[in-house]
Each structure stands twice: as structure tokens, then as C-alpha cells.
Protein backbone atom coordinates (compact mmCIF):
# COMPACT_ATOMS: atom_id res chain seq x y z
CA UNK A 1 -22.63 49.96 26.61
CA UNK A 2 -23.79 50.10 23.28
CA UNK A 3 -21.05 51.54 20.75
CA UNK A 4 -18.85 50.44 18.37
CA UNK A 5 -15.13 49.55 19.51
CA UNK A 6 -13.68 49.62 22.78
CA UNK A 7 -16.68 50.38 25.05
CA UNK A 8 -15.37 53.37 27.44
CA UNK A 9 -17.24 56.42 29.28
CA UNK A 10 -15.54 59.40 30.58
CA UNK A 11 -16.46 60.91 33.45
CA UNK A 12 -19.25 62.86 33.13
CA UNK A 13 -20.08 62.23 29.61
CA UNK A 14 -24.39 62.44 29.07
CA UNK A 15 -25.73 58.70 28.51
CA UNK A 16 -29.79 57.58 27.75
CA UNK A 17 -29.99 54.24 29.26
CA UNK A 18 -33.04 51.91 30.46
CA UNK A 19 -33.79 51.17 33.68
CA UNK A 20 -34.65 47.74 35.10
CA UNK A 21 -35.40 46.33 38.51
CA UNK A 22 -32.81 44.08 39.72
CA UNK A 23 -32.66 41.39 42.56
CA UNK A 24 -30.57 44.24 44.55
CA UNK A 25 -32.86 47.16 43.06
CA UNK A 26 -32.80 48.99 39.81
CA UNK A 27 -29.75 49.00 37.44
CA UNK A 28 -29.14 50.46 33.84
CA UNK A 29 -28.84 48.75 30.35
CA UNK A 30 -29.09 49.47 26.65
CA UNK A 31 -26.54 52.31 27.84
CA UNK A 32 -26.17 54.50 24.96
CA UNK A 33 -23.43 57.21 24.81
CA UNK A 34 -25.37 60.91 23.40
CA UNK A 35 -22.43 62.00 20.85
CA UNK A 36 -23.02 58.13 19.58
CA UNK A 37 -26.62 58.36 19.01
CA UNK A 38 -26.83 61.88 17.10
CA UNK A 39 -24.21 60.27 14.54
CA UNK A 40 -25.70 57.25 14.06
């Protein structure tokens, strides 16, 4: 989760991520919370 301090997601909060194939199938990363973004 990228963010600054304690890295925490409520339930449904609204997230861009990547997706990568994994061993096991895909998974997410560079998970990015929306409210973070727009203040950055």
C-alpha cells in the first residue's frame, strides 16, 4: 500500500492498483488509496 504512515484500508474504500501475474494467478501492487492520490 502506498501512503504515508500506518498503511490501513477500510472496507470499501476505492483503490487504483496494478495487476501482476503471480505463481498462484494474478495479484495487486503499487496499491494506491484514491483520497491519497488527489492530495498528493
Amino acid at each position: 500500500i502506498q501512503m504515508d504512515g500506518y498503511r490501513t484500508l477500510k472496507a470499501g474504500q476505492a483503490v487504483r492498483f496494478d495487476v501482476h501475474q503471480g505463481p498462484k494467478g494474478n495479484h495487486a501492487s503499487v496499491i494506491v488509496p484514491v483520497e491519497a492520490e488527489t492530495a498528493a
